[in-house]
N, C-alpha and C. Protein backbone atom coordinates (compact mmCIF):
# COMPACT_ATOMS: atom_id res chain seq x y z
N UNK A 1 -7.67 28.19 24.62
CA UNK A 1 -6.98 28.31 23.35
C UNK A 1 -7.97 28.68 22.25
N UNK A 2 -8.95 27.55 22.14
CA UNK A 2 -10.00 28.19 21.14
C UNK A 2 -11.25 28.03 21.62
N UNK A 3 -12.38 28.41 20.78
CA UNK A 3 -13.48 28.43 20.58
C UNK A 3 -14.01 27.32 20.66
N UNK A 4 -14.92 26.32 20.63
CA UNK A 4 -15.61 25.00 20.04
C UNK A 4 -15.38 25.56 18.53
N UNK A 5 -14.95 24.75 17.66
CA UNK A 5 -15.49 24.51 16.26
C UNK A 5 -14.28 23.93 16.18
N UNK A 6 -14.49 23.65 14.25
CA UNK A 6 -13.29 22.93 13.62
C UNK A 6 -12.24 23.32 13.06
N UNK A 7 -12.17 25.09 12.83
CA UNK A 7 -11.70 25.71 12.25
C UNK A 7 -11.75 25.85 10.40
N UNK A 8 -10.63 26.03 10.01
CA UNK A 8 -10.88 27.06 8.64
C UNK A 8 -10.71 25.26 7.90
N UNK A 9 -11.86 25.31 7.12
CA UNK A 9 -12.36 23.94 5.88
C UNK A 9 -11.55 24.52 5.37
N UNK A 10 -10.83 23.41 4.36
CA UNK A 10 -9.78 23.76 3.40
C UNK A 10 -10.61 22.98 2.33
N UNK A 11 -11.00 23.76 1.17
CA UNK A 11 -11.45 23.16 0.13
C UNK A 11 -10.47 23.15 -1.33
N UNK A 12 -9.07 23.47 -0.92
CA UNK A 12 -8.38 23.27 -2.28
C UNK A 12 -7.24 23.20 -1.26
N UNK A 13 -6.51 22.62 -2.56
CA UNK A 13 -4.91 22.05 -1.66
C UNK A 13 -3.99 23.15 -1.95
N UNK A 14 -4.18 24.25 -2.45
CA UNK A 14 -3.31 24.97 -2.37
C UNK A 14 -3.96 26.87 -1.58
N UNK A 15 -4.78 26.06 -0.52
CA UNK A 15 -5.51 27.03 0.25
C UNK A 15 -4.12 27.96 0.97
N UNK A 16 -4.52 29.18 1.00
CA UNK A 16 -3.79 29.93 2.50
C UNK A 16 -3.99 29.73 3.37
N UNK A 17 -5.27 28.96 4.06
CA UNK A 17 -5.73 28.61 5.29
C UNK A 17 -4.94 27.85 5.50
N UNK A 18 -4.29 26.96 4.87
CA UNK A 18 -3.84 25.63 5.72
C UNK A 18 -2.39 26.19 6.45
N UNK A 19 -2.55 25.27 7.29
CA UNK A 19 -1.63 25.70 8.79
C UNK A 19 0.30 25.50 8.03
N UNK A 20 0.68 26.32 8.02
CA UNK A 20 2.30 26.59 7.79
C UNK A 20 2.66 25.08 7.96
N UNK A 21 3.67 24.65 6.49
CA UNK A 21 4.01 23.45 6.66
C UNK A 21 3.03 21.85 6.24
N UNK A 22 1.70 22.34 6.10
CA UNK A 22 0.84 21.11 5.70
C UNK A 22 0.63 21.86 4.64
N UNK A 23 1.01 20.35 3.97
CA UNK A 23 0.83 20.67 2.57
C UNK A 23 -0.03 19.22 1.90
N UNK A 24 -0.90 19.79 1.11
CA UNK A 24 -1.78 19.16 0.58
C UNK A 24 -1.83 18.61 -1.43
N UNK A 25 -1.90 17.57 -1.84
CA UNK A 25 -1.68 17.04 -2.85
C UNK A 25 -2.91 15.97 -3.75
N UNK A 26 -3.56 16.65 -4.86
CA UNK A 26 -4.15 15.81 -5.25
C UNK A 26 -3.61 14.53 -5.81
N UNK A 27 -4.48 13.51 -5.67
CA UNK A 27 -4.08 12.41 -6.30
C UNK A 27 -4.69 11.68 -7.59
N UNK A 28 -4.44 11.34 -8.18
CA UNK A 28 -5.43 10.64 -9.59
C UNK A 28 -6.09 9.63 -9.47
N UNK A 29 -7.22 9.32 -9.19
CA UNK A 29 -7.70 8.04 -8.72
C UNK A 29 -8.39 7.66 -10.63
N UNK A 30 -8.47 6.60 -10.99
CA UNK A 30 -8.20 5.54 -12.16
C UNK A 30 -9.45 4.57 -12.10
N UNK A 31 -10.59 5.19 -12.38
CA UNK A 31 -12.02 4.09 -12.24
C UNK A 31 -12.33 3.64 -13.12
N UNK A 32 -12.57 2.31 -13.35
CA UNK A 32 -12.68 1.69 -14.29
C UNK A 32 -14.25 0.47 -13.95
N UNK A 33 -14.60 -0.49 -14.59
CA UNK A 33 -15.62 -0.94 -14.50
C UNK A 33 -15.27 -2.68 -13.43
N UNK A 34 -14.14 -2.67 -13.51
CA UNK A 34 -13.82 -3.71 -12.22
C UNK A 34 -13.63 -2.94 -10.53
N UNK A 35 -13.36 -1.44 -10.62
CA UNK A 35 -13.45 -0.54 -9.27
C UNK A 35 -12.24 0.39 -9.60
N UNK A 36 -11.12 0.72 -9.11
CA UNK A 36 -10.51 2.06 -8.87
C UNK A 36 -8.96 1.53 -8.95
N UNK A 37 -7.99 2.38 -9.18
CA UNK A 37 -6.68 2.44 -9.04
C UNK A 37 -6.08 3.37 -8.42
N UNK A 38 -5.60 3.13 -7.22
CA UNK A 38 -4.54 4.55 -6.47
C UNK A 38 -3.58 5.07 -6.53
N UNK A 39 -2.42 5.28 -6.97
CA UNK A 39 -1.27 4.98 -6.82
C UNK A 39 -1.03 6.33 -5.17
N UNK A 40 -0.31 5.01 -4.30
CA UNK A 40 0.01 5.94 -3.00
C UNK A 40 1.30 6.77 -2.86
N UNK A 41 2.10 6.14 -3.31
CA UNK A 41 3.61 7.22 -3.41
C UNK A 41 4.56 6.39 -4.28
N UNK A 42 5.46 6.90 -4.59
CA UNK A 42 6.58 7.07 -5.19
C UNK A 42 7.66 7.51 -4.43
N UNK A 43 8.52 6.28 -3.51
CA UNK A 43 9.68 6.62 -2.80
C UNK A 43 10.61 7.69 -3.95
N UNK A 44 11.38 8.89 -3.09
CA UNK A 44 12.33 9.53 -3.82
C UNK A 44 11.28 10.53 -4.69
N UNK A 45 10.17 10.46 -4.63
CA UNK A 45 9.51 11.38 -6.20
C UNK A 45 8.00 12.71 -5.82
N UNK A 46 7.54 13.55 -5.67
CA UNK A 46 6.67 13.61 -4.89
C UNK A 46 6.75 14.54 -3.63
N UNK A 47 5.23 14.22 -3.31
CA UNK A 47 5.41 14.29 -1.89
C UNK A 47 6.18 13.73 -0.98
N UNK A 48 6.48 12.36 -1.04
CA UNK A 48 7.81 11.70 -0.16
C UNK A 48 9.09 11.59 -1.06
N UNK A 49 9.31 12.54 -1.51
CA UNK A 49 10.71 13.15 -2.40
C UNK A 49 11.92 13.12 -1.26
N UNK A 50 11.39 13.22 0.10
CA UNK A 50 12.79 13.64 1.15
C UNK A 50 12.22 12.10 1.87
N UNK A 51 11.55 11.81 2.27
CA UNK A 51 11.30 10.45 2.99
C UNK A 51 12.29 9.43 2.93
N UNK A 52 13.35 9.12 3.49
CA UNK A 52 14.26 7.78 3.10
C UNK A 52 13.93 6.88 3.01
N UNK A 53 14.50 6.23 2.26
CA UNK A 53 14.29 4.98 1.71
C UNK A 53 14.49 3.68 3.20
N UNK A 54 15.81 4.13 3.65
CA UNK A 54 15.96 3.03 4.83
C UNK A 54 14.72 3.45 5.95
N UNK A 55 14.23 4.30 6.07
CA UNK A 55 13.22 4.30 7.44
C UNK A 55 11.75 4.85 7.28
N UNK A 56 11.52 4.77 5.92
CA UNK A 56 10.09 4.84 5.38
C UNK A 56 9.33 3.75 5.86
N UNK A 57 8.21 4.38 6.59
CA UNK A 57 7.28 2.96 7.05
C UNK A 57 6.39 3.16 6.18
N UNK A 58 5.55 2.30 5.60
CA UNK A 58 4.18 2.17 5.23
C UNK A 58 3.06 1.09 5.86
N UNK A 59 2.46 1.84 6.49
CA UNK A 59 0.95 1.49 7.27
C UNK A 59 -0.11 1.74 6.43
N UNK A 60 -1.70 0.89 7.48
CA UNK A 60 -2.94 1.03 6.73
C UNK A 60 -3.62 0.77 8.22
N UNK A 61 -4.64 1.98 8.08
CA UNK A 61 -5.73 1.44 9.22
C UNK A 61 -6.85 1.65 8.63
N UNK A 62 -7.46 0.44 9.04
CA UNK A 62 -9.40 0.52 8.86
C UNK A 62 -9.98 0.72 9.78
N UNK A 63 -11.10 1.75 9.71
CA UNK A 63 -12.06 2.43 10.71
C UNK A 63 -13.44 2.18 10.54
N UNK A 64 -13.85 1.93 11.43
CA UNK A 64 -15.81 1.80 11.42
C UNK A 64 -16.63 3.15 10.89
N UNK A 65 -17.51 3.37 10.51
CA UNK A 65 -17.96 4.53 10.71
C UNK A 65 -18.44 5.06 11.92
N UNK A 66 -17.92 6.64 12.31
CA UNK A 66 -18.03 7.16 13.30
C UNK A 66 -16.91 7.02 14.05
N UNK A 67 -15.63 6.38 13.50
CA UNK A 67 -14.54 6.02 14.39
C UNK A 67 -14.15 7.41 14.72
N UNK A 68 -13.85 7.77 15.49
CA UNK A 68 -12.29 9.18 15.91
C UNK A 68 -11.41 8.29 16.51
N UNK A 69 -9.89 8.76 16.10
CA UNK A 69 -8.81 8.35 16.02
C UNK A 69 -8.17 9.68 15.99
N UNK A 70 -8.20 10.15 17.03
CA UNK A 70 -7.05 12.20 17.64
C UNK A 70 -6.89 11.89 18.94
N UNK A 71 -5.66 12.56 19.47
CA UNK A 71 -5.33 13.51 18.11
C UNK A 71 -3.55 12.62 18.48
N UNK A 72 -2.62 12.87 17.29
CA UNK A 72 -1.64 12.30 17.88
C UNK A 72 -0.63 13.40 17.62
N UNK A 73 0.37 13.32 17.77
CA UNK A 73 1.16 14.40 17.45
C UNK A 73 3.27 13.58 17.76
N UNK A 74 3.76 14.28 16.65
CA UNK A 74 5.30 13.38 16.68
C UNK A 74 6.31 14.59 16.92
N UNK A 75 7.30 14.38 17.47
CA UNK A 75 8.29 15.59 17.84
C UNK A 75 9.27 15.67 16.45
N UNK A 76 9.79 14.65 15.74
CA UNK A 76 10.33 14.42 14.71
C UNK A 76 9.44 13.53 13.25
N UNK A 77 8.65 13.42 13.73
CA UNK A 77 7.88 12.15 11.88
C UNK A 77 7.29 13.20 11.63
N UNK A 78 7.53 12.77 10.04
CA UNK A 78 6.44 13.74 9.33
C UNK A 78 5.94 12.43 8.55
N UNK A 79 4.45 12.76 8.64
CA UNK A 79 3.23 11.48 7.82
C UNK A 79 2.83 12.01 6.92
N UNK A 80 2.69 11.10 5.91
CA UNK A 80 1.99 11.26 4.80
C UNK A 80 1.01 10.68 4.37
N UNK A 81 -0.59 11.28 4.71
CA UNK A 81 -1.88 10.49 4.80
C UNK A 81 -2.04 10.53 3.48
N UNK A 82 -3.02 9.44 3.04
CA UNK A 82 -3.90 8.93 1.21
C UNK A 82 -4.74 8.13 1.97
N UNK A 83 -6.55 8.94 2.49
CA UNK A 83 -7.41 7.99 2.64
C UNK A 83 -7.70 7.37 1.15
N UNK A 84 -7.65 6.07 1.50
CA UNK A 84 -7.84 5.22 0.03
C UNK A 84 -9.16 4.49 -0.18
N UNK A 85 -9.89 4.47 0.54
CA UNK A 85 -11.41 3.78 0.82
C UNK A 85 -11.93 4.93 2.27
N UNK A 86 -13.50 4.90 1.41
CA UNK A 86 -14.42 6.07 2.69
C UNK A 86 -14.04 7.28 2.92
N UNK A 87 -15.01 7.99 3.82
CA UNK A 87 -14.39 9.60 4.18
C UNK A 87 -14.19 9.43 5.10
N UNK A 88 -13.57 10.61 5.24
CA UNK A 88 -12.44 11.37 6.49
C UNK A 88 -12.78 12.78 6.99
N UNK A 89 -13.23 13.01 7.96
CA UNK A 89 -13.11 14.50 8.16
C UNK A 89 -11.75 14.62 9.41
N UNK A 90 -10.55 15.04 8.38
CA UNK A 90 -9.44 15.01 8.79
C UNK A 90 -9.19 16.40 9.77
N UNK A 91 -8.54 15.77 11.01
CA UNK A 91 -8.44 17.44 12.05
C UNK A 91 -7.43 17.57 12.08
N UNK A 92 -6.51 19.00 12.09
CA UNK A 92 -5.05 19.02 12.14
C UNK A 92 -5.53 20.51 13.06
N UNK A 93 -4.32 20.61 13.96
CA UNK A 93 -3.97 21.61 14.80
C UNK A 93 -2.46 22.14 15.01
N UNK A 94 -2.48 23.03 14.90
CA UNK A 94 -0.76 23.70 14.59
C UNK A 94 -0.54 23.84 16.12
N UNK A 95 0.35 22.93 17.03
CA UNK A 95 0.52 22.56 18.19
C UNK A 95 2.40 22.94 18.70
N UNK A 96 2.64 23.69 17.48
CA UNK A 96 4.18 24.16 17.93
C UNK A 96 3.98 25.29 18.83
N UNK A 97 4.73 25.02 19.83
CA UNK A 97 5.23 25.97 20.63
C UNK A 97 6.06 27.46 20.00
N UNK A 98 5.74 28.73 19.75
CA UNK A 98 6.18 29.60 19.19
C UNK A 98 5.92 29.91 17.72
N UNK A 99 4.97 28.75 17.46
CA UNK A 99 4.44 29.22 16.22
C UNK A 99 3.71 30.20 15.85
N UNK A 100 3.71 31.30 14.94
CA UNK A 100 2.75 32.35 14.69
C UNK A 100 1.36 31.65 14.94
N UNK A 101 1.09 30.58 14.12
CA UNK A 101 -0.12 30.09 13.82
C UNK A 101 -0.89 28.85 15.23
N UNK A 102 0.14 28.93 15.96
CA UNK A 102 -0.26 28.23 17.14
C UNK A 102 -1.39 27.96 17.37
N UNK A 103 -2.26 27.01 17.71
CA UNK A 103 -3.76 26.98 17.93
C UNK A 103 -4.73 26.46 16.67
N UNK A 104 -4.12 27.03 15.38
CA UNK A 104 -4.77 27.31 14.12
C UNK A 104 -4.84 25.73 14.02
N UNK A 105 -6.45 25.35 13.51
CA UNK A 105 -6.74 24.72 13.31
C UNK A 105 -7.76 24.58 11.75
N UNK A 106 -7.39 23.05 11.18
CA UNK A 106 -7.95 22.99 9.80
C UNK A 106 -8.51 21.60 9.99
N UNK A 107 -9.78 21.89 9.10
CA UNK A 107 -10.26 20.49 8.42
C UNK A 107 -10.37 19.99 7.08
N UNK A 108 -10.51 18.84 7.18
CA UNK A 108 -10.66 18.25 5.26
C UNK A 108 -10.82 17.17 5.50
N UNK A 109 -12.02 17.51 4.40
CA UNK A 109 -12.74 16.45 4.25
C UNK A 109 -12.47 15.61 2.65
N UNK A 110 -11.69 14.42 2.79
CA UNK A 110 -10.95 13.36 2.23
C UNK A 110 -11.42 12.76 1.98
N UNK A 111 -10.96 11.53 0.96
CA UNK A 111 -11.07 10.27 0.93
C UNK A 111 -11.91 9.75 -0.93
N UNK A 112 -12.41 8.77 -0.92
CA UNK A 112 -12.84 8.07 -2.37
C UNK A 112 -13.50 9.30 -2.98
N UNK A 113 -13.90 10.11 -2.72
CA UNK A 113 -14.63 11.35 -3.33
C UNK A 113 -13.87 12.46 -3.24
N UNK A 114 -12.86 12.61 -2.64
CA UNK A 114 -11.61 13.43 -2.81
C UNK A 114 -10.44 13.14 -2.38
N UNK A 115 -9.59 12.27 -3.30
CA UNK A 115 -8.30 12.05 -2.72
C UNK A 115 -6.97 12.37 -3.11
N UNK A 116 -6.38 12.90 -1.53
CA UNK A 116 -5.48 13.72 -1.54
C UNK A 116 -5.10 13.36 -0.35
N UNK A 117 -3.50 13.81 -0.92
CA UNK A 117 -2.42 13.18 -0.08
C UNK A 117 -2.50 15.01 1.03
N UNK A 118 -2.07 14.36 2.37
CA UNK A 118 -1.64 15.36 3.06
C UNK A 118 -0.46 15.08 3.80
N UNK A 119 0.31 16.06 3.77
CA UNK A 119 1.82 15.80 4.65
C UNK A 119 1.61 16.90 5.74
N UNK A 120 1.56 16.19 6.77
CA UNK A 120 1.65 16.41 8.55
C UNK A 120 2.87 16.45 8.94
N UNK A 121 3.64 17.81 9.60
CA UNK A 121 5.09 17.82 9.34
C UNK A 121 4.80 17.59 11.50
N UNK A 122 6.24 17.48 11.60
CA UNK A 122 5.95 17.21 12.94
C UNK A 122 5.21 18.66 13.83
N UNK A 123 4.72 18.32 15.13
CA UNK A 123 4.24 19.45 16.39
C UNK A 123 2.82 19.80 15.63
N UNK A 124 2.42 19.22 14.41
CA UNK A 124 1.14 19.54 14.32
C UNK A 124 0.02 18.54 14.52
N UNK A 125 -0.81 18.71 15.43
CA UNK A 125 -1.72 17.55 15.75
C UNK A 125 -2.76 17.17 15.06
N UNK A 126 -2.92 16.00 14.90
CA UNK A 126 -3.70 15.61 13.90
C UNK A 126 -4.67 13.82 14.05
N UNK A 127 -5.50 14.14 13.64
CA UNK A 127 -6.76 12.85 13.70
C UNK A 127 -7.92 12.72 12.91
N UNK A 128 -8.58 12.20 12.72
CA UNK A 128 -9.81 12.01 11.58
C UNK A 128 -10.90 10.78 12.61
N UNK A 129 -12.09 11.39 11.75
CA UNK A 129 -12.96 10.88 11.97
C UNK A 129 -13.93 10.29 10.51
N UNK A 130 -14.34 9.11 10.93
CA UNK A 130 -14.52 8.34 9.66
C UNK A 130 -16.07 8.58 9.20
N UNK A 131 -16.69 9.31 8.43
CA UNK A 131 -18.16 9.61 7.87
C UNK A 131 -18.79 9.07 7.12
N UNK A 132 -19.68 9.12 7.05
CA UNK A 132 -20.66 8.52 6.01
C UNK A 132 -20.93 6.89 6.37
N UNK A 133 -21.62 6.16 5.41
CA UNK A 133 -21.58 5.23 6.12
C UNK A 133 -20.75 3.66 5.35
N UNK A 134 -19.68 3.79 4.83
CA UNK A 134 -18.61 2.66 4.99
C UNK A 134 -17.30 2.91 5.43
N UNK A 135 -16.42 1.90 5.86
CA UNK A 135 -15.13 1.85 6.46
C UNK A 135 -14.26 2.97 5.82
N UNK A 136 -13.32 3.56 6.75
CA UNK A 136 -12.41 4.11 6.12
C UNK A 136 -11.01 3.50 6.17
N UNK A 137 -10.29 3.61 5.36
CA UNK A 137 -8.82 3.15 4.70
C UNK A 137 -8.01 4.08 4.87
N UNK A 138 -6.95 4.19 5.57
CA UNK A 138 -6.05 4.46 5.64
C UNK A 138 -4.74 4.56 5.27
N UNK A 139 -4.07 4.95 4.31
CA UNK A 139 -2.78 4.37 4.04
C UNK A 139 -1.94 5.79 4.44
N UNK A 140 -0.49 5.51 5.18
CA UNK A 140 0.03 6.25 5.65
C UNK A 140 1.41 5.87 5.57
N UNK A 141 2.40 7.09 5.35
CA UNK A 141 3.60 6.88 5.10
C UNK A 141 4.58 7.62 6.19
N UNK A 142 5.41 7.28 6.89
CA UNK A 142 6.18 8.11 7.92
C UNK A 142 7.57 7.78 7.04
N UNK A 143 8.16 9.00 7.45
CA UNK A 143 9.56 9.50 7.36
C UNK A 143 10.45 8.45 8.13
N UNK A 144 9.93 8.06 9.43
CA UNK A 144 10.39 7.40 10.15
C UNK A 144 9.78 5.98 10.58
N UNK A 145 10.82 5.31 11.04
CA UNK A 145 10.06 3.99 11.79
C UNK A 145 9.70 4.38 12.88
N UNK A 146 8.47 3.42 13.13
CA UNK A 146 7.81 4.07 14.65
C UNK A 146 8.49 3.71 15.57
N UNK A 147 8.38 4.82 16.75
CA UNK A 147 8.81 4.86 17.73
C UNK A 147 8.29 5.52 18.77
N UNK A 148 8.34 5.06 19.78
CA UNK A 148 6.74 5.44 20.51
C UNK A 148 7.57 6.85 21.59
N UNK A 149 8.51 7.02 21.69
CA UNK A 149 8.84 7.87 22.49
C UNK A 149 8.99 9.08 21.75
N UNK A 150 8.60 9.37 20.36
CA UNK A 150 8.18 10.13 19.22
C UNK A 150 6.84 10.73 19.65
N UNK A 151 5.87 9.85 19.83
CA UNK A 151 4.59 10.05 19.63
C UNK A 151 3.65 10.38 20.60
N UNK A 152 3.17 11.62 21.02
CA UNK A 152 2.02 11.52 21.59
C UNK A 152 1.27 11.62 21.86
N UNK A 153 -0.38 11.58 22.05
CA UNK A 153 -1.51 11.44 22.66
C UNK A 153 -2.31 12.46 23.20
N UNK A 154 -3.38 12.85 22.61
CA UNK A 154 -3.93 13.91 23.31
C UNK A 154 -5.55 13.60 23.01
N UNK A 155 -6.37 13.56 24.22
CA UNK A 155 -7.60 13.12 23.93
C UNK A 155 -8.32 13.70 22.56
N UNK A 156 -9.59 12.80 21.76
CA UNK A 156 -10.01 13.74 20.88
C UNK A 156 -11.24 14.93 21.21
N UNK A 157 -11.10 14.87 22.84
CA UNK A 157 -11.94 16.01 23.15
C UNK A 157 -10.98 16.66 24.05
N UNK A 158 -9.83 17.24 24.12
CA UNK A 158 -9.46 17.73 24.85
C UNK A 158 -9.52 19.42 24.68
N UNK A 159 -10.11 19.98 25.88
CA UNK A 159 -10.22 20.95 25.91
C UNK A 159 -9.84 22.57 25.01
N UNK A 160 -8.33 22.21 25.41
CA UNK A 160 -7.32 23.02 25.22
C UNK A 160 -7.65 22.90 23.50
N UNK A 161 -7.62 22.36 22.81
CA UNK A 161 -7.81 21.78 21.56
C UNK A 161 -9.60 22.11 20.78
N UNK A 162 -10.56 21.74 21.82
CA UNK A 162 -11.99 22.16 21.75
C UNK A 162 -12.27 21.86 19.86
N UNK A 163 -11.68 20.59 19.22
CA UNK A 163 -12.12 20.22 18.40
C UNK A 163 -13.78 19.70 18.20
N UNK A 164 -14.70 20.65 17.33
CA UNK A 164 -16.06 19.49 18.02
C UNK A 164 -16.22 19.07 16.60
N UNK A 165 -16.41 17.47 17.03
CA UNK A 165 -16.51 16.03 16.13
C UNK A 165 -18.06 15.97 15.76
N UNK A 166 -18.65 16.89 16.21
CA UNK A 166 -20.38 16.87 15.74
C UNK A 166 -20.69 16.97 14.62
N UNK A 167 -21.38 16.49 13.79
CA UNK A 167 -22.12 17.16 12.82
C UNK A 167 -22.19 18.49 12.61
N UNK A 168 -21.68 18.72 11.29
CA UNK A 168 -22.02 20.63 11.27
C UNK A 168 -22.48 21.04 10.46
N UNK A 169 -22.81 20.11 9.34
CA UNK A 169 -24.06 20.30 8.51
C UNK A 169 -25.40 19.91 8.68
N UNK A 170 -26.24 20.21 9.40
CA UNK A 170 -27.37 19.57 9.70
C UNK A 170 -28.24 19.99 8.90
C-alpha cells in the first residue's frame, strides 16, 4: 500500500492535505498564573454540532511517554479528539474501501502546544503516539456509545499501513 513514512504533516487545520472528511479545529486554550483552561465541546454547537445528545460518550485516556495506541478504526463512530495535557503525534489513515484517497495518510502533531480538536469520521484509521517527555491526556468524544462490534484493531506496525513511529527529526 505504502512506502515506510508518516505521510503529508498537516501544519494548519484548514490544510488540503488532510484526508477527505477529517476535519481539524483550533481550540483556545486560557493560561493564566494558577495553569490553563480548555473548554472541550459544546454539545449541539461546533464541532459536535451533529453528535446527539442521547449517545454522546465522553472519555479520557492517559499515556506514558512513548505510548502508541493504533491504530483503531469504527464502521459507524465518528470521534472527536482534544489532546488536553502533553503531545501527540497523531496518525490517521484513509482506510475506506473505494475511496479516491485510500491509503492517504496524515500526521499532527497536537496537544498543550497546539490544541486542536480533530474529527475522525468513520473507515479512517487512526492512533497517536505520546512525545516528549510528560503524560498525554486524552479527551475524546464519540457520536456513539461504545460498542465493540463497531470497532476494530489493526496493529501499530502493520504492514499494509507501514506507519513508522520513529523519530524523524533527528
Amino acid at each position: 500500500m505504502n512506502e515506510k513514512g508518516i505521510g503529508q504533516v498537516i501544519l494548519k487545520p484548514d490544510s488540503d492535505k488532510l484526508i477527505p472528511g477529517v476535519k481539524v479545529f483550533p481550540v483556545p486554550l486560557w493560561p493564566d498564573d494558577r495553569g490553563y483552561f480548555l473548554e472541550v465541546a459544546r454539545l449541539g454547537q461546533g464541532p459536535v454540532a451533529e453528535f446527539p445528545a442521547a449517545t454522546t460518550q465522553v472519555s479520557t485516556a492517559l499515556s506514558y511517554p512513548g505510548t502508541i495506541k493504533a491504530f483503531h478504526i469504527h464502521k459507524h463512530q465518528t470521534d472527536c479528539w482534544l489532546p488536553a495535557a502533553g503531545m501527540f503525534q497523531v496518525a490517521l489513515v484513509d482506510l475506506r474501501e473505494g475511496s479516491p484517497t485510500y491509503g492517504l495518510r496524515n500526521t499532527l502533531y497536537v496537544g498543550v502546544l497546539r490544541p486542536w480538536q480533530i474529527i475522525i469520521p468513520p473507515g479512517v484509521g487512526h492512533g497517536y503516539k505520546v512525545i516528549g517527555g510528560d503524560p498525554g491526556v486524552l479527551v475524546y468524544l464519540t457520536n456513539r456509545l461504545y460498542d465493540p462490534a463497531d470497532e476494530g484493531r489493526i496493529p501499530h506496525n502493520d504492514a499494509a499501513i507501514n506507519y513508522d513511529w520513529e523519530l524523524q527529526h533527528k
